[in-house]
C-alpha atoms as a PDB file:
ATOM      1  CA  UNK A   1       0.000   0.000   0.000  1.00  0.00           C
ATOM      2  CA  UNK A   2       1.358   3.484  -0.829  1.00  0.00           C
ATOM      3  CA  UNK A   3       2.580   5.206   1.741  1.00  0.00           C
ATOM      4  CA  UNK A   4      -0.345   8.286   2.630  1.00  0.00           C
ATOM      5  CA  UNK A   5       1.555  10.308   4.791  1.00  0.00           C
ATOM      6  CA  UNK A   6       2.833  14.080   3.984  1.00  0.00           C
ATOM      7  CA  UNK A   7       6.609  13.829   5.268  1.00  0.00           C
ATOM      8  CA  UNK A   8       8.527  16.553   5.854  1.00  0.00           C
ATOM      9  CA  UNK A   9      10.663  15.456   2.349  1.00  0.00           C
ATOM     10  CA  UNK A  10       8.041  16.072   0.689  1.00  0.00           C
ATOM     11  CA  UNK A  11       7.691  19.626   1.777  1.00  0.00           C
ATOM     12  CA  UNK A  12       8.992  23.116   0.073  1.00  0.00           C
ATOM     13  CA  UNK A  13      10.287  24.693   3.471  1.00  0.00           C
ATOM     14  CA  UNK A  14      12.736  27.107   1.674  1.00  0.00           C
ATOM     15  CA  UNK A  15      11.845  30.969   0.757  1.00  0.00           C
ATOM     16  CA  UNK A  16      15.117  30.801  -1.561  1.00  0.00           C
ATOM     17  CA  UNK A  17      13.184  27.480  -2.932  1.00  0.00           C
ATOM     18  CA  UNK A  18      10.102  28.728  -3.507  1.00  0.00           C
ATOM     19  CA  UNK A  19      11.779  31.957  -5.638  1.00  0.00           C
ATOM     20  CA  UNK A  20      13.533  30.000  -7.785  1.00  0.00           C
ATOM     21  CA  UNK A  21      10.085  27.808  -8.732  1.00  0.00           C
ATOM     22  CA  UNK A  22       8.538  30.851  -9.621  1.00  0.00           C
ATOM     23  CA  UNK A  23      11.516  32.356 -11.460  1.00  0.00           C
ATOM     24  CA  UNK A  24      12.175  28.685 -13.404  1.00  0.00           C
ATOM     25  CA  UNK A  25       9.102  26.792 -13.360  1.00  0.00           C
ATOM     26  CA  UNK A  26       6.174  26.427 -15.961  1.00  0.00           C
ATOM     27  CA  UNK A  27       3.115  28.141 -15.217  1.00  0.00           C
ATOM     28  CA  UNK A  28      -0.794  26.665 -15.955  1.00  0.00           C
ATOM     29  CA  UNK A  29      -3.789  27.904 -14.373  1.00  0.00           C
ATOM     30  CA  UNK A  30      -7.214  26.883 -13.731  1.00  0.00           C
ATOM     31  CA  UNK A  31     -10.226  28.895 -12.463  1.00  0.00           C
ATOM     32  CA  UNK A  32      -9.363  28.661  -9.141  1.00  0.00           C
ATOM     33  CA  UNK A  33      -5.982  27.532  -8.728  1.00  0.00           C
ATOM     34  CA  UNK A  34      -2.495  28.286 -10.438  1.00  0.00           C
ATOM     35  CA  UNK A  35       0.391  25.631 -10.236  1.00  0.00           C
ATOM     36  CA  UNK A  36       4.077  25.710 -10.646  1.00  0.00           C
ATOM     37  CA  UNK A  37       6.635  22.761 -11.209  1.00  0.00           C
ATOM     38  CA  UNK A  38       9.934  22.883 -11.521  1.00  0.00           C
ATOM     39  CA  UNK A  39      12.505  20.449 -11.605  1.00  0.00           C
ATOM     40  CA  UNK A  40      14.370  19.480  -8.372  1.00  0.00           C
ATOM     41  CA  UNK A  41      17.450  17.593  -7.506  1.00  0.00           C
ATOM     42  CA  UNK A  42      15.256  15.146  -4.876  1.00  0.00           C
ATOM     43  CA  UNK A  43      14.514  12.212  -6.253  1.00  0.00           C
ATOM     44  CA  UNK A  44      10.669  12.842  -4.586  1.00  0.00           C
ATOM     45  CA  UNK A  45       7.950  14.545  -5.822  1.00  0.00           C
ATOM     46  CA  UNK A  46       7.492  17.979  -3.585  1.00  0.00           C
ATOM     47  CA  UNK A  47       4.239  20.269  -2.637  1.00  0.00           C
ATOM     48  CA  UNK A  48       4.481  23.964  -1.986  1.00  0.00           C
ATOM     49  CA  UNK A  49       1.085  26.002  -0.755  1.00  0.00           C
ATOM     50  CA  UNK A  50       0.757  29.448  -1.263  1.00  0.00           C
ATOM     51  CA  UNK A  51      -2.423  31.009  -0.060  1.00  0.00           C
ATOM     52  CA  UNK A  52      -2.376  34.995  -0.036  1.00  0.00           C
ATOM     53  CA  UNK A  53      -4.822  37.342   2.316  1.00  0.00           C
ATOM     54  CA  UNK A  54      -6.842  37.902  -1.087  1.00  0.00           C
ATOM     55  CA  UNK A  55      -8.235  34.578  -0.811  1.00  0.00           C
ATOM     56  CA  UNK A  56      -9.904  35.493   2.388  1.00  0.00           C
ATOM     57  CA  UNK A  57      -9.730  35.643   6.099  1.00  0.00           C
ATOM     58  CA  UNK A  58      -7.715  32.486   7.875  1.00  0.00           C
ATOM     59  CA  UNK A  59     -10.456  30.038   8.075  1.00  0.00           C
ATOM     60  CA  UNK A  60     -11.180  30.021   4.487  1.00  0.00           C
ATOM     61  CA  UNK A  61      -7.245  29.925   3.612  1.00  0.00           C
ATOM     62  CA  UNK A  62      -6.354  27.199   6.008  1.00  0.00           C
ATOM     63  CA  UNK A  63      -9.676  25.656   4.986  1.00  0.00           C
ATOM     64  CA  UNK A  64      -7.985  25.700   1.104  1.00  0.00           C
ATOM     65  CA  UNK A  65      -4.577  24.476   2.155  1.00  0.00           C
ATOM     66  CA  UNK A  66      -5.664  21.456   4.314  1.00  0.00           C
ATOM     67  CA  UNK A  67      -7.940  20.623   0.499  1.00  0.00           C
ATOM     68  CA  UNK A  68      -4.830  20.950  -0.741  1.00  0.00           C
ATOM     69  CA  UNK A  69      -2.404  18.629   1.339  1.00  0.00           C
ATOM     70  CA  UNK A  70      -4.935  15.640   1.481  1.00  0.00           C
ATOM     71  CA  UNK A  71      -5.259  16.104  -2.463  1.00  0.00           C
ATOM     72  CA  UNK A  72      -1.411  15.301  -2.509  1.00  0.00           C
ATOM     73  CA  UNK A  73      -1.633  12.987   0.407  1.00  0.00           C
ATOM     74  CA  UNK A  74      -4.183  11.045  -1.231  1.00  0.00           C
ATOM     75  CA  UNK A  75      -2.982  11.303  -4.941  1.00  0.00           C
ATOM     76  CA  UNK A  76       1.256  11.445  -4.697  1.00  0.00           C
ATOM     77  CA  UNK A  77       1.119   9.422  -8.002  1.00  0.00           C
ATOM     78  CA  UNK A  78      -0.010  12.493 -10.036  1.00  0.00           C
ATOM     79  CA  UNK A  79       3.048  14.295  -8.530  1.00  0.00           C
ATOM     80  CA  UNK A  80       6.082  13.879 -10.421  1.00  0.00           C
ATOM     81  CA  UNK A  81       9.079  12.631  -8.917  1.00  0.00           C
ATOM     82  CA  UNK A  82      12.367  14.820  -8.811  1.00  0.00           C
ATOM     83  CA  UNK A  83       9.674  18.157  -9.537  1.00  0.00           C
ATOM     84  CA  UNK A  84       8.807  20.278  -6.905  1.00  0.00           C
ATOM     85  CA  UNK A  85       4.661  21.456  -7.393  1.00  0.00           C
ATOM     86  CA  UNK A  86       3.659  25.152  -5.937  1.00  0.00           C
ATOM     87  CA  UNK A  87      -0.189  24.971  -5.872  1.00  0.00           C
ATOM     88  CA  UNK A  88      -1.731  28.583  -5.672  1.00  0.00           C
ATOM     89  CA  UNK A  89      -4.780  29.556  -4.594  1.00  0.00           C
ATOM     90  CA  UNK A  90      -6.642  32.378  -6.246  1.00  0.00           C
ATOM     91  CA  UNK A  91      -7.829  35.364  -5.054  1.00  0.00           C
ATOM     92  CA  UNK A  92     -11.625  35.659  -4.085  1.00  0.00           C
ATOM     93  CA  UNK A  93     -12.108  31.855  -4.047  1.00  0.00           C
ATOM     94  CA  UNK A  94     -15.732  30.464  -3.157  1.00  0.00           C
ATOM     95  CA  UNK A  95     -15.538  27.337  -0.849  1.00  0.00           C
ATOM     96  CA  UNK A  96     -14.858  24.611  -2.497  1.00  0.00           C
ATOM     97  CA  UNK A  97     -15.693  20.953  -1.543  1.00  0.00           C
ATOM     98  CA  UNK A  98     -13.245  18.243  -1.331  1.00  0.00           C
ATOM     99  CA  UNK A  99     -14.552  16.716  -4.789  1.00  0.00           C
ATOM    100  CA  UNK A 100     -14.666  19.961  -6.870  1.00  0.00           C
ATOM    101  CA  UNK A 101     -11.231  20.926  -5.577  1.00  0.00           C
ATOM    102  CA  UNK A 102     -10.093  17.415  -6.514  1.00  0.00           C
ATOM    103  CA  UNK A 103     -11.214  17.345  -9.855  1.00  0.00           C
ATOM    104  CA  UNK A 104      -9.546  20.598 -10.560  1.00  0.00           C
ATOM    105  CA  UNK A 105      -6.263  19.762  -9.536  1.00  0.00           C
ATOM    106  CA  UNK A 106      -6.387  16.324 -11.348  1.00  0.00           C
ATOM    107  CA  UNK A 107      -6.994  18.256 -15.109  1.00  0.00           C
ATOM    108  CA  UNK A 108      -4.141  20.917 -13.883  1.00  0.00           C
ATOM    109  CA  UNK A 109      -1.872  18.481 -13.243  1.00  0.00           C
ATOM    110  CA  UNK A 110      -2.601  15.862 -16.017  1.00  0.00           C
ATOM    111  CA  UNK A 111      -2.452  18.550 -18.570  1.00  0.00           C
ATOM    112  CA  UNK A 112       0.351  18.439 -20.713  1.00  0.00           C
ATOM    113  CA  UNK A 113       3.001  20.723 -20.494  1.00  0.00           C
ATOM    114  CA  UNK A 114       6.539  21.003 -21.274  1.00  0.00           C
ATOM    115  CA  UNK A 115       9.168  21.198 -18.688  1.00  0.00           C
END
């Protein structure tokens, strides 16, 4: 059974880290949520959250981040190992369920894009 736990590993801790994903990694977008990857020298697949104060007062954006974490908890085989993922929230965001936020974040990251 795969392992459904969200390790520190598999975490984006760094500020420096996070600048250079944004700098070097390939932007797509959805309606409510914009992702990042970037290629990493790990040989695991890494998550990054960044939730601004324009998605809304600190219920609703730890409400989006813990959506966010069991998505990758739950679905690490989407995630591709040795890229680090930045997930984005978007400003104004109405609250999602689980399933709506799930089947957004599957089509961003099964989209095709060139890295």
């Amino acid at each position: 059974m795969e392992d459904q736990s969200y390790r520190k590993l598999e975490r984006i801790t760094k500020h420096s880290r996070y600048r250079a994903i944004y700098a070097q990694g390939v932007w797509r977008s959805s309606r409510h949520f914009t992702t990042i990857t970037c290629i990493n020298d790990k040989e695991a697949g890494r998550l990054g959250i960044t939730v601004t104060k324009k998605a809304g007062n600190a219920v609703k954006r730890n409400r989006i981040k813990r959506l966010i974490r069991e998505f990758f908890r739950l679905n690490k085989c989407l995630f591709p190992a040795g890229y680090d993922v930045v997930v984005m929230a978007k400003r104004n965001m109405p609250s999602l369920k689980y399933q709506e936020a799930c089947g957004e974040l599957t089509e961003l990251l099964t989209r095709k894009a060139i890295i």
